[in-house]
Protein backbone atom coordinates (compact mmCIF):
# COMPACT_ATOMS: atom_id res chain seq x y z
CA UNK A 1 48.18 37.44 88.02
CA UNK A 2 45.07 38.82 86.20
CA UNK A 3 41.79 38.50 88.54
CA UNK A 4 39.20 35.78 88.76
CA UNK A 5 37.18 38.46 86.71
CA UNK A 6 38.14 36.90 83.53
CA UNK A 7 36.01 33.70 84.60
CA UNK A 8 32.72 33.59 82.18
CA UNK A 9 30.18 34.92 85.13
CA UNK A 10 27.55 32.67 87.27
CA UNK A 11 25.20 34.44 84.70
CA UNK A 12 26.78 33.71 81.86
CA UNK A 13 26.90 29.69 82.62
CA UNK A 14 23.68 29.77 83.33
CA UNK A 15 21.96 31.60 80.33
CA UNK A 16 24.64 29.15 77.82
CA UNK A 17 22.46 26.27 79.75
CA UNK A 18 18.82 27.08 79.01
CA UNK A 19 16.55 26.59 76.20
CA UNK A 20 16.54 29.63 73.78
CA UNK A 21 13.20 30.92 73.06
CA UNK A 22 13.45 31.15 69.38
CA UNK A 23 12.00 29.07 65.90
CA UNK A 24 14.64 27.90 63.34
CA UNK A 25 14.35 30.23 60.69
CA UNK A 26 13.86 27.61 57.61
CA UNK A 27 12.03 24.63 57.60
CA UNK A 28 14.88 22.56 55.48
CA UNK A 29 17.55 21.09 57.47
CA UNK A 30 20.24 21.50 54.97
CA UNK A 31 19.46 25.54 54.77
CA UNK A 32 22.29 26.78 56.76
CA UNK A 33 21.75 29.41 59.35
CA UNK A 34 24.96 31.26 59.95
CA UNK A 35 24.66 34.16 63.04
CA UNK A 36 26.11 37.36 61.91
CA UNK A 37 26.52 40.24 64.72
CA UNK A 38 24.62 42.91 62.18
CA UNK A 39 23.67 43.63 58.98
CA UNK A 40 25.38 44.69 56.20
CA UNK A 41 25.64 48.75 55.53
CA UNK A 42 26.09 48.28 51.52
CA UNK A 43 25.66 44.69 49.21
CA UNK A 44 27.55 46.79 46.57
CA UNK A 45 30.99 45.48 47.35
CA UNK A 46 32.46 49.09 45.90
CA UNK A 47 31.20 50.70 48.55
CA UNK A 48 30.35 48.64 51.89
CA UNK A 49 33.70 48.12 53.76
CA UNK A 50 31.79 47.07 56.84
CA UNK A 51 32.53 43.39 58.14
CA UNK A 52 28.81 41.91 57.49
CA UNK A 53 29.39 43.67 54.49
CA UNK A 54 32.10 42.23 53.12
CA UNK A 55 31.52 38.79 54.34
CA UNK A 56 27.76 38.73 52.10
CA UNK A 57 30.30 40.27 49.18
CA UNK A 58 32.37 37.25 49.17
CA UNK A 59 29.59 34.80 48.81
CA UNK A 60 27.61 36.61 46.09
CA UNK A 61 30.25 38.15 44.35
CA UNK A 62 33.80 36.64 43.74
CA UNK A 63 37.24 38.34 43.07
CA UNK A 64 39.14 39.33 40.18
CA UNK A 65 42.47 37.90 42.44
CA UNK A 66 42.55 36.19 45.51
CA UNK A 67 44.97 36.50 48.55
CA UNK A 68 47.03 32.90 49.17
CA UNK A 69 47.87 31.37 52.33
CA UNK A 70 51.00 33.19 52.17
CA UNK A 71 48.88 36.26 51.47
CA UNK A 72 49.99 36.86 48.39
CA UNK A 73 47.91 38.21 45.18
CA UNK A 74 46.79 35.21 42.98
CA UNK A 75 44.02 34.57 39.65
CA UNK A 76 40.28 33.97 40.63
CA UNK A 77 38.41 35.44 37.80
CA UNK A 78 41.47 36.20 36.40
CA UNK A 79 43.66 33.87 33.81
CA UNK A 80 46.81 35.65 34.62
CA UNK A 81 48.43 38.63 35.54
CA UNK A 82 51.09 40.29 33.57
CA UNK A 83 53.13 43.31 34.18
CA UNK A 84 54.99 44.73 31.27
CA UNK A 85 56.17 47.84 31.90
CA UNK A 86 56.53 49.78 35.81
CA UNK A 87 53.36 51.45 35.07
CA UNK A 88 51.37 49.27 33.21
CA UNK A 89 48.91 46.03 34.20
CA UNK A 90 47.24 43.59 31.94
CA UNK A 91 44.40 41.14 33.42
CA UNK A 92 43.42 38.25 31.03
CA UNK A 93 40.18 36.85 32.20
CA UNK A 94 38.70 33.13 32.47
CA UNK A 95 36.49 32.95 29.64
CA UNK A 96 32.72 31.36 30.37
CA UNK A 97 32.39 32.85 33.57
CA UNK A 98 28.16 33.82 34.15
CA UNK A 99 27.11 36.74 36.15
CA UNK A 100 23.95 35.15 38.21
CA UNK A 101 21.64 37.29 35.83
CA UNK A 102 22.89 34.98 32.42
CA UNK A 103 25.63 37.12 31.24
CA UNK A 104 29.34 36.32 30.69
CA UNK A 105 32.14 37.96 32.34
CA UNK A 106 34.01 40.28 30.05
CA UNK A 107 36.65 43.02 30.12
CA UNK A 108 33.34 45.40 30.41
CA UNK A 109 32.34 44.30 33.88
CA UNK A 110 36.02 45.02 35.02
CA UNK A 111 36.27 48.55 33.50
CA UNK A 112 32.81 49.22 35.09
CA UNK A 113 34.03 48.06 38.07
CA UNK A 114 37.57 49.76 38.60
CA UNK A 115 36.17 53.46 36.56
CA UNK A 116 34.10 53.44 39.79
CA UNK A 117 37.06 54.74 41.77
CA UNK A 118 38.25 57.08 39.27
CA UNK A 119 34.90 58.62 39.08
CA UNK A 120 34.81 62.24 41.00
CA UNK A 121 30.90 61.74 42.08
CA UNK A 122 31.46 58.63 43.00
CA UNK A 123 31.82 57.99 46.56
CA UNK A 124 33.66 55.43 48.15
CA UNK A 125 35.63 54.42 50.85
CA UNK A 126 37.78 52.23 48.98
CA UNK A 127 38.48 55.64 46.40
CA UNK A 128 42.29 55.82 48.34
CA UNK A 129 43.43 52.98 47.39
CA UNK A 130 43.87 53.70 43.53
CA UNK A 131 45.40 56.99 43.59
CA UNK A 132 47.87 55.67 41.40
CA UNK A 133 45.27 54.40 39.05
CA UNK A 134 45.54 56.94 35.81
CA UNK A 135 43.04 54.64 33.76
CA UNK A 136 41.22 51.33 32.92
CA UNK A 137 40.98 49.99 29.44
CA UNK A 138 39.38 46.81 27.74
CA UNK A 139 42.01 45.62 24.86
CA UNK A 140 39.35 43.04 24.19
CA UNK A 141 36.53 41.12 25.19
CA UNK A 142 38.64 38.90 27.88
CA UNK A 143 41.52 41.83 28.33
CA UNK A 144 42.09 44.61 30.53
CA UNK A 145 44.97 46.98 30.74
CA UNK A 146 45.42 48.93 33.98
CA UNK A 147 47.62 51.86 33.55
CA UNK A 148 49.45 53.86 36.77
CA UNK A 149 50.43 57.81 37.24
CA UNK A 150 53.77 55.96 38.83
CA UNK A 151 55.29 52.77 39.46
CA UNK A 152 53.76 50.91 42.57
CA UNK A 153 54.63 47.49 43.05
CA UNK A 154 51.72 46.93 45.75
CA UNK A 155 49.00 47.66 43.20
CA UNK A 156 48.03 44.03 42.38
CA UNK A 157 46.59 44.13 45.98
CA UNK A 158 43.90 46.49 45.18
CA UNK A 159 43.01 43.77 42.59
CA UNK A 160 41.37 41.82 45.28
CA UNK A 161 38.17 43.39 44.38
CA UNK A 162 34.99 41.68 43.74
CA UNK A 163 33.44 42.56 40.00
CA UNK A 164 29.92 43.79 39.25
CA UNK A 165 27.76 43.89 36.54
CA UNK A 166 28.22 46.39 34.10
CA UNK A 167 25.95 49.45 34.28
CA UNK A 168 25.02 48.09 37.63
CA UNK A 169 24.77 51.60 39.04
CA UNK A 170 23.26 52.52 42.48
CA UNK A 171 20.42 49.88 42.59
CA UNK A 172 23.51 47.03 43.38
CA UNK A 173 23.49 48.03 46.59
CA UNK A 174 20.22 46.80 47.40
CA UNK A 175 19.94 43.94 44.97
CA UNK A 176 23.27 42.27 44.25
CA UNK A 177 24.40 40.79 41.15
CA UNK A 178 27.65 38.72 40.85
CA UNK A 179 29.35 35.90 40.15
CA UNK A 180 29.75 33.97 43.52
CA UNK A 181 28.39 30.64 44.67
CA UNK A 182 25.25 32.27 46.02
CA UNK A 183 22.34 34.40 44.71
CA UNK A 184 20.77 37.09 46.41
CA UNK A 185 16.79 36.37 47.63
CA UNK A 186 16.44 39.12 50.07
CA UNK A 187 17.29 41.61 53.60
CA UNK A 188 14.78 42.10 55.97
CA UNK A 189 16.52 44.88 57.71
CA UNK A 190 18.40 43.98 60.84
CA UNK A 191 16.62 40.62 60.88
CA UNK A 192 18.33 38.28 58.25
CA UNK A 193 19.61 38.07 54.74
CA UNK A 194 18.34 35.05 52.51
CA UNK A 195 20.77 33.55 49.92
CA UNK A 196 20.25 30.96 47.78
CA UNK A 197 22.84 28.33 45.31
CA UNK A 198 23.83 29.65 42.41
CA UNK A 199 24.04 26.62 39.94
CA UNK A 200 26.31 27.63 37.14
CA UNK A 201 29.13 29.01 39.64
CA UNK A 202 32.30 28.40 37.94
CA UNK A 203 33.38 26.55 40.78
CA UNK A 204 30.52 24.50 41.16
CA UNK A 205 27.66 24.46 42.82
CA UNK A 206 27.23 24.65 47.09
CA UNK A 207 26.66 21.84 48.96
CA UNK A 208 23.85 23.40 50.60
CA UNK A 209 20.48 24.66 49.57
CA UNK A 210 21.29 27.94 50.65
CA UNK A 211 21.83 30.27 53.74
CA UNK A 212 20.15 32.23 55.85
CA UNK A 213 22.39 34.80 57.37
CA UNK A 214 20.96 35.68 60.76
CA UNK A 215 21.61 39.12 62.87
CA UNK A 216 22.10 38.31 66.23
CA UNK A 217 23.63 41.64 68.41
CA UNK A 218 24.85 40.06 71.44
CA UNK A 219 27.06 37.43 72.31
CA UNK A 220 25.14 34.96 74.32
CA UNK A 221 21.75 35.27 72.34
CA UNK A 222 24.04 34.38 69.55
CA UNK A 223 25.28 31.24 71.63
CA UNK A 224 22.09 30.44 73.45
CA UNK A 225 20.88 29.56 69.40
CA UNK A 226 23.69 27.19 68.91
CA UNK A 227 22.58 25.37 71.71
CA UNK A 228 19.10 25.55 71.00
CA UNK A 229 20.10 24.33 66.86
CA UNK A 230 17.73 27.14 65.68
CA UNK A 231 21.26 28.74 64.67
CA UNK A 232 24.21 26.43 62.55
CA UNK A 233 27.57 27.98 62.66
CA UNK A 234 29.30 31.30 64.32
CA UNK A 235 32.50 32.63 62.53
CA UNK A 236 34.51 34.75 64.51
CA UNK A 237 31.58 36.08 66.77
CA UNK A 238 32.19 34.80 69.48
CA UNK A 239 33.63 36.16 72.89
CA UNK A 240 36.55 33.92 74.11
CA UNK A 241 34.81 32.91 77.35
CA UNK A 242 31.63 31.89 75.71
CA UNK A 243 33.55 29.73 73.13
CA UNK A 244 35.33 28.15 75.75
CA UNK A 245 32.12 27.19 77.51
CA UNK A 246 30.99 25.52 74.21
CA UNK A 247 33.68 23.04 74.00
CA UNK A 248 31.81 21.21 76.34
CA UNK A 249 28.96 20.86 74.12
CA UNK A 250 29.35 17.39 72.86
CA UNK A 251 26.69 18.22 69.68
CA UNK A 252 28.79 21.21 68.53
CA UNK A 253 32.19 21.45 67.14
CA UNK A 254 35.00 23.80 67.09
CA UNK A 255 37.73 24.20 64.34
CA UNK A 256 40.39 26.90 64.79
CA UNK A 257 43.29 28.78 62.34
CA UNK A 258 45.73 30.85 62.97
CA UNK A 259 44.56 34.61 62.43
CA UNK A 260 45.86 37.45 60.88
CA UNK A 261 43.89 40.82 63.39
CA UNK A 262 46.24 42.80 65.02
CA UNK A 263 45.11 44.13 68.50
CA UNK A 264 48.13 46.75 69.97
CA UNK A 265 48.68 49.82 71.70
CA UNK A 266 49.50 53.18 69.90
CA UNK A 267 51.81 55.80 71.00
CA UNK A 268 52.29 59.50 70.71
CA UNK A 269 55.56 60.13 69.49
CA UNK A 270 55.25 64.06 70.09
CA UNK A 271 53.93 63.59 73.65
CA UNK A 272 57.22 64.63 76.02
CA UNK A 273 57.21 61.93 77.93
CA UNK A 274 57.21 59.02 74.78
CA UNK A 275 59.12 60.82 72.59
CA UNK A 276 61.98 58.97 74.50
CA UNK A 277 62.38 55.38 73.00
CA UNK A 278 63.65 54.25 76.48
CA UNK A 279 59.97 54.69 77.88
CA UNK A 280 58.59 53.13 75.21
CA UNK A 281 60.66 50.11 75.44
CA UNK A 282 60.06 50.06 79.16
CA UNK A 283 56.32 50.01 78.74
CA UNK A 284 56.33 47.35 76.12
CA UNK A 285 58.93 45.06 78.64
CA UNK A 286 56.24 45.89 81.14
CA UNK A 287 52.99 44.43 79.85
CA UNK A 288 52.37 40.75 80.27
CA UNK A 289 51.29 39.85 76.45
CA UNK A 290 51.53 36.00 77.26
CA UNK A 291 49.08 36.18 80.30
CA UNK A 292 46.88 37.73 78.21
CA UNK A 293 46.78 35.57 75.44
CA UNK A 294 46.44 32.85 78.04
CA UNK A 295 44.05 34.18 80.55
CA UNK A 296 41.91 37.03 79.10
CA UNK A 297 41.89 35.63 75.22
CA UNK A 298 41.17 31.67 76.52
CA UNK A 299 44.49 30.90 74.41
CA UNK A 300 42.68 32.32 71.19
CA UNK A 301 45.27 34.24 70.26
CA UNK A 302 49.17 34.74 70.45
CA UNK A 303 51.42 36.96 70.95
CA UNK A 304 52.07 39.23 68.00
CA UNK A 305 55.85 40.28 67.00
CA UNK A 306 54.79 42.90 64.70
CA UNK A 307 51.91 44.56 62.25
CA UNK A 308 52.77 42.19 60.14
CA UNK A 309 50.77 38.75 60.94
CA UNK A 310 53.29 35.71 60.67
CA UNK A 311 51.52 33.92 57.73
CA UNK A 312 52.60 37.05 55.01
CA UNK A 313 55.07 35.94 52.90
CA UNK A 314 56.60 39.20 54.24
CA UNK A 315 56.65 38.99 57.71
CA UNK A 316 60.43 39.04 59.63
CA UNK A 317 60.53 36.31 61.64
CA UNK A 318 63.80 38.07 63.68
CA UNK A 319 62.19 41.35 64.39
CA UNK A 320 62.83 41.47 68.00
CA UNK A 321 59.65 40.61 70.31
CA UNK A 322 59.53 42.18 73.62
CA UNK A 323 59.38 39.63 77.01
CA UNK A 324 57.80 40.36 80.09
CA UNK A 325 61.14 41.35 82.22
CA UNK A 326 59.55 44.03 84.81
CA UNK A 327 63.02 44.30 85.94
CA UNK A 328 64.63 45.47 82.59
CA UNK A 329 61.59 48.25 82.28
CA UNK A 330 62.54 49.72 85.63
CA UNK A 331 65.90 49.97 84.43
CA UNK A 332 64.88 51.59 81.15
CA UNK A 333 62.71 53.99 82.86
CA UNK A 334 65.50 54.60 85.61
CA UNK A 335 67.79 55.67 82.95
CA UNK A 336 65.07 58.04 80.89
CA UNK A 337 64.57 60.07 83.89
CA UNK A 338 62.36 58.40 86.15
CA UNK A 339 63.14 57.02 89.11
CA UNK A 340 61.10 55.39 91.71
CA UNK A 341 60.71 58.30 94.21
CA UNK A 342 60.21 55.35 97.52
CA UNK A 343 61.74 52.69 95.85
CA UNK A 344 59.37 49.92 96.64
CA UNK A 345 56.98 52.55 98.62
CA UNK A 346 53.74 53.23 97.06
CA UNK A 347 54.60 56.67 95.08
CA UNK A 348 55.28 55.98 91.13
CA UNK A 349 57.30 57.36 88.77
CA UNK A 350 55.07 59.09 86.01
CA UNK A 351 51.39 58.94 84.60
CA UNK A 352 50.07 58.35 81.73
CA UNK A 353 46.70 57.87 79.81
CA UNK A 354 45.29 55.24 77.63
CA UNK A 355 42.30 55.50 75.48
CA UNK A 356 39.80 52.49 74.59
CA UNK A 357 37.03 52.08 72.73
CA UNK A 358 33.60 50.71 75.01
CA UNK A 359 32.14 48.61 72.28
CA UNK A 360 33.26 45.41 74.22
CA UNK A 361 33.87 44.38 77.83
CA UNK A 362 36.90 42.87 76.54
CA UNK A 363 38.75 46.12 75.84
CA UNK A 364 37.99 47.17 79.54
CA UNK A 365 39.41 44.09 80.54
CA UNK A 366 42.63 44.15 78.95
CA UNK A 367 43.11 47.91 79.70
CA UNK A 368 42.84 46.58 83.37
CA UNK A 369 45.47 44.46 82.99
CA UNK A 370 47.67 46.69 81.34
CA UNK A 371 47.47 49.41 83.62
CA UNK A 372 48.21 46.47 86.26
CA UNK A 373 51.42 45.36 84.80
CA UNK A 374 52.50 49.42 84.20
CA UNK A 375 51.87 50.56 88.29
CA UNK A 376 53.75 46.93 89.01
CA UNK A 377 56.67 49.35 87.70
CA UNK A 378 55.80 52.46 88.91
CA UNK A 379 53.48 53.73 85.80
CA UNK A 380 50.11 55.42 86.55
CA UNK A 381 47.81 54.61 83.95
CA UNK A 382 44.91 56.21 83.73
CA UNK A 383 42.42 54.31 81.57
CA UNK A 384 39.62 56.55 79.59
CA UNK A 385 36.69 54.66 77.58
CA UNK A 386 35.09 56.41 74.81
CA UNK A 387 32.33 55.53 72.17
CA UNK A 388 34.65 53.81 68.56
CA UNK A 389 33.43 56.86 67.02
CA UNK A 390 34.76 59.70 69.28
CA UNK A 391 38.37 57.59 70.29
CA UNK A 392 38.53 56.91 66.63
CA UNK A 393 37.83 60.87 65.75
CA UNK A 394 40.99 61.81 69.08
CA UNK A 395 42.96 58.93 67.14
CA UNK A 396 42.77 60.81 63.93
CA UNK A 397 43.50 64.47 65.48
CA UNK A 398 46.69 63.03 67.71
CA UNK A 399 44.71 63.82 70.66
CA UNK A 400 45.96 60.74 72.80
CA UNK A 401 49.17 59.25 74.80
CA UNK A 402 47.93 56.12 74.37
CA UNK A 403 45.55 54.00 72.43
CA UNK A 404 44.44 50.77 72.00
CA UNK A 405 42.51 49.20 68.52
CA UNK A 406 42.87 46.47 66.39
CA UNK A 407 44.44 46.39 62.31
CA UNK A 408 41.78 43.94 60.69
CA UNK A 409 42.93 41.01 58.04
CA UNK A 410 41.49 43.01 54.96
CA UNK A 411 44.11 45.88 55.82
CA UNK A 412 46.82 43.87 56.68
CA UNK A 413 47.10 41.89 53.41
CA UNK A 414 49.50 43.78 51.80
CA UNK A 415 53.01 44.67 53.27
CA UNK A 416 52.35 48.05 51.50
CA UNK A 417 50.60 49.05 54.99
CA UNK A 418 53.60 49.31 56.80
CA UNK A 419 54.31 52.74 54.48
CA UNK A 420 51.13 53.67 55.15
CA UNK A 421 51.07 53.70 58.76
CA UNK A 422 54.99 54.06 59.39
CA UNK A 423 56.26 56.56 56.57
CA UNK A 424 56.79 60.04 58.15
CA UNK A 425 54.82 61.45 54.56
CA UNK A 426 51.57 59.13 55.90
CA UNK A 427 50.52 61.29 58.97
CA UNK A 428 46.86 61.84 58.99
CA UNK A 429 44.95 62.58 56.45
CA UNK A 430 47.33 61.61 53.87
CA UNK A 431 47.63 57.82 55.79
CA UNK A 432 47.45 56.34 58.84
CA UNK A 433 50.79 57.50 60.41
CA UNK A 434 49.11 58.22 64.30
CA UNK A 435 51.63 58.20 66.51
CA UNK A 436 53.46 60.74 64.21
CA UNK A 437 56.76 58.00 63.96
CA UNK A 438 59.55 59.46 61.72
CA UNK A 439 62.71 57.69 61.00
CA UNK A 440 64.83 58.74 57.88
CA UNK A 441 65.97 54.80 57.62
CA UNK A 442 62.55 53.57 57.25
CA UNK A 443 61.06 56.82 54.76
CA UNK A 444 63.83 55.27 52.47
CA UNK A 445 63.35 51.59 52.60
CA UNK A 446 59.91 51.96 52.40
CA UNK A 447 60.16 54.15 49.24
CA UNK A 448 62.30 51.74 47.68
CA UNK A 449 60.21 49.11 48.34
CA UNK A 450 56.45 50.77 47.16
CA UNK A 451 59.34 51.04 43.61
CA UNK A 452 60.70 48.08 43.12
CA UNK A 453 59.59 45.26 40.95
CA UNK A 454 61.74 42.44 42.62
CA UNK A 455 59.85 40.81 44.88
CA UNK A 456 63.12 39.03 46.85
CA UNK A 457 64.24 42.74 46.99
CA UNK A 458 61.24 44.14 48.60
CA UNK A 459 60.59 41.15 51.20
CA UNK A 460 64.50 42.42 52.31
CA UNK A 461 63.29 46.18 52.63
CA UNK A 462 59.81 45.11 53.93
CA UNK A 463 62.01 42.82 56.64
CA UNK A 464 64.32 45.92 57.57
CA UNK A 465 61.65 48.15 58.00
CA UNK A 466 60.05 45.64 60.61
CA UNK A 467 63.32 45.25 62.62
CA UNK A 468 63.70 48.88 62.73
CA UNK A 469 60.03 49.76 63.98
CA UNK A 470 59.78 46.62 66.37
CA UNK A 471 63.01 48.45 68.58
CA UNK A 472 61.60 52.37 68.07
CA UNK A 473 58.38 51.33 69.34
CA UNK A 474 55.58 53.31 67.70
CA UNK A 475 52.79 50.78 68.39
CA UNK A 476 53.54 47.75 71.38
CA UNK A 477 52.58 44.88 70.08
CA UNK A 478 49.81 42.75 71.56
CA UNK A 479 48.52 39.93 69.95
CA UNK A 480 47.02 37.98 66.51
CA UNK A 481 43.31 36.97 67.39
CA UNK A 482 42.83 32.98 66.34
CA UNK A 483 39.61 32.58 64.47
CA UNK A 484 36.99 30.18 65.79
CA UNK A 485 34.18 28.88 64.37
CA UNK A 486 31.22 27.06 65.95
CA UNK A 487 29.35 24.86 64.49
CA UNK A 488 26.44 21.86 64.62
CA UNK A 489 28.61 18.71 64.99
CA UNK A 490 26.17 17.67 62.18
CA UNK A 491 27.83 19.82 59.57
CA UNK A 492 30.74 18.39 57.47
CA UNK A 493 33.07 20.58 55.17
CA UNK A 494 33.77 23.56 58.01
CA UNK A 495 36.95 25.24 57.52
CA UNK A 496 38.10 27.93 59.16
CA UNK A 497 40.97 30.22 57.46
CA UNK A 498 43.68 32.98 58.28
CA UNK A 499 41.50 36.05 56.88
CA UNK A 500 38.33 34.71 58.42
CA UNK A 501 36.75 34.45 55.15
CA UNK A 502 33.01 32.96 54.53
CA UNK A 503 33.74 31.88 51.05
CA UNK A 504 34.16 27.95 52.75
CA UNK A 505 30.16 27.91 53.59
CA UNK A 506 29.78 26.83 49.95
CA UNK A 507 31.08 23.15 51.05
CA UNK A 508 29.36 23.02 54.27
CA UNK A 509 26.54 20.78 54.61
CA UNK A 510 24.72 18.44 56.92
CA UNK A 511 25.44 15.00 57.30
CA UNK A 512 22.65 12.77 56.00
């Protein structure tokens, strides 16, 4: 059973009823004010990777492809997509496309944009991604010819990229340019950005007149001003208590998709005691996901099988998920070396440590219940909270047992990330290979797959891989967050979608 201090708190109920003390921030009712939890780090979309960064980049800015519902790399900008030869990409764009500052969209704007990476003084966190990129070439006004160092069938993902002016140079980052639904007005820092329609957007113009894109830090300032109707909508910034308690707010409204984060526990494969796939196993029959899910998440969420989320076109529906069976991780850890010392006396078998990040209350939460299901069979956990920065910085150095964080939709998109963070070539700095995992089986499949062209052929690799991993163990699975957005009941068009994506707030508007 997980505690009664999952409950939203006395507190809690009673700040989410009173009046919020705060002005709607524009006088026209059909200005949307969205609450964002802070502002953006970069507008240039080349460089800012940050969340409130990339969610003002996909409404001032679009793509030159888009992800699917299957998660799969389609045209935006783009006409088509062609691949001739293993090494070689060619991107005809949609002609009549205009920048917000007149211009058309050309095959200049796209070199611009992708040189950026290849550029040694240019610096950017998205630079890793196109180390296969050898060069970018316009064939003509509305063609572009990417060109690789080797073949790498997951390249169209890095397509997914929003385009900027040509020439744009440093000053983007402070006042965007693009092609997207919405113009840039202005930041006040750490207050609010201002956004308004763009007319000519090639796919027509928002139903609004414009947004005002409010920062809000904490969680129940950010609900008291949905309750107040000084703030519109919420995406995804909400804690799962507080958006249960707004259900019951008959002038608001709720609308929920499936998500695609990935929250989950990393091991240390070189640590003595979890180098042994029998503990690992144990711990992962051990921990309740379901109660969770249920309890601690408010049912926003569900259990997650693998990195993989369900919705890619990738994902292996028969990669083996681990139930809660107490009985059959006793067992395990019986057999690895462990036994109970008293049986059901209070002594335990081993102890180990798990480190969290103390951004949110959540994360202490969850540990809590962890380390409750692990002494329930005879595991001493010893939970240690750190700033992101300095977990992040033991995460990268292998200075753990345990960890917990979350894989975000942007990173997830691709099945390419499972070489990445599984291939034994991808330990740190070179990837994001943690928990040091090595298994000859999956090094092989997983080359195979980054080389092959044949997509049935690489969703069969991509599906071995995951069946492999899910019974080795290198991260226990926890669970895919749902995302929820809140919203005036007076809005029409809100749409909530598996990446958590913005881009909808161009059909949003309020009903006359």
């Amino acid at each position: 059973m997980i505690a009664n201090r999952t409950r939203p708190t006395a507190c809690l109920l009673l700040l989410l009823a009173a009046a919020a003390c705060v002005d709607r921030p524009t006088a026209n009712p059909n200005v949307l004010v969205v609450a964002i939890q802070s502002g953006p780090n970069s507008l240039d979309p080349r460089v800012g990777l940050d969340d409130s960064s990339q969610k003002l980049h996909q409404l001032i800015f679009d793509n030159l492809m888009e992800l699917d519902d299957r998660m799969r790399v389609r045209p935006r900008l783009a006409e088509r997509l062609e691949h001739p030869t293993p090494t070689t990409y060619v991107v005809t764009l949609k002609r009549g496309i205009p920048f917000q500052d007149g211009h058309e969209l050309t095959s200049a704007d796209v070199v611009y944009t992708f040189r950026s990476f290849l550029d040694p003084d240019f610096i950017s966190p998205r630079k890793g991604g196109y180390r296969e990129l050898r060069s970018v070439d316009a064939l003509d006004r509305y063609t572009v010819v990417f060109t690789l160092s080797q073949p790498f069938s997951s390249f169209p993902i890095n397509l997914v990229m929003p385009i900027v002016p040509d020439g744009a140079g440093a000053a983007l980052a402070a006042r965007p340019t693009g092609t997207g639904p919405y113009r840039f007005v202005r930041y006040a820092v750490d207050d609010r950005v201002e956004l308004q329609p763009f007319d000519q957007h090639f796919g027509g113009r928002p139903r609004n007149d414009g947004l005002v894109l409010k920062v809000i830090p904490d969680d129940i300032m950010r609900a008291l001003e949905l309750r107040k109707g000084t703030t519109d909508i919420v995406v995804n910034d909400l804690t799962p208590d507080i958006a249960h308690q707004l259900e019951e707010d008959p002038r608001l409204q709720q609308v929920q998709a499936p998500g695609v984060d990935y929250q989950y526990l990393g091991l240390n494969l070189r640590d003595p005691v979890l180098e042994d796939v029998r503990v690992r196993q144990a711990l992962a029959y051990a921990i309740d996901r379901r109660a969770i899910v249920e309890y601690l998440r408010r049912g926003l969420a569900s259990p997650a099988v693998g990195l993989l989320p369900p919705l890619s076109w990738a994902f292996a529906s028969d990669a083996f998920s681990f139930p809660h069976d107490p009985a059959r991780a006793r067992a395990l850890l019986d057999q690895a070396g462990y036994p109970d010392p008293d049986g059901p006396g209070p002594q335990l078998r081993l102890r180990l440590s798990l480190k969290i990040s103390s951004t949110l209350e959540f994360n202490r939460l969850q540990a809590a219940v962890i380390q409750q299901n692990l002494r329930a069979v005879g595991v001493d956990l010893d939970v240690r909270t750190y700033e992101f920065a300095t977990l992040f910085a033991d995460v990268l150095k292998g200075n753990f047992q345990m960890y917990s964080l979350q894989w975000t939709a942007g990173s997830l998109a691709d099945p390419d990330i499972l070489r990445r963070v599984f291939h034994s070539k991808q330990i740190p700095p070179a990837g994001f290979n943690r928990g040091y995992f090595s298994n000859p089986r999956v090094d092989a499949l997983l080359d195979e797959a980054a080389a092959s062209d044949d997509e049935a052929h690489r969703l069969e690799l991509f599906r071995e891989v995951q069946r492999l991993v899910a019974i080795e163990v290198p991260y226990i699975s926890l669970w895919n967050k749902t995302n929820v957005i809140v919203a005036q009941r007076s809005l029409t068009g809100v749409q909530a979608d598996a990446l958590g994506n913005l881009f909808f707030l161009k059909n949003v508007a309020r009903a006359q």
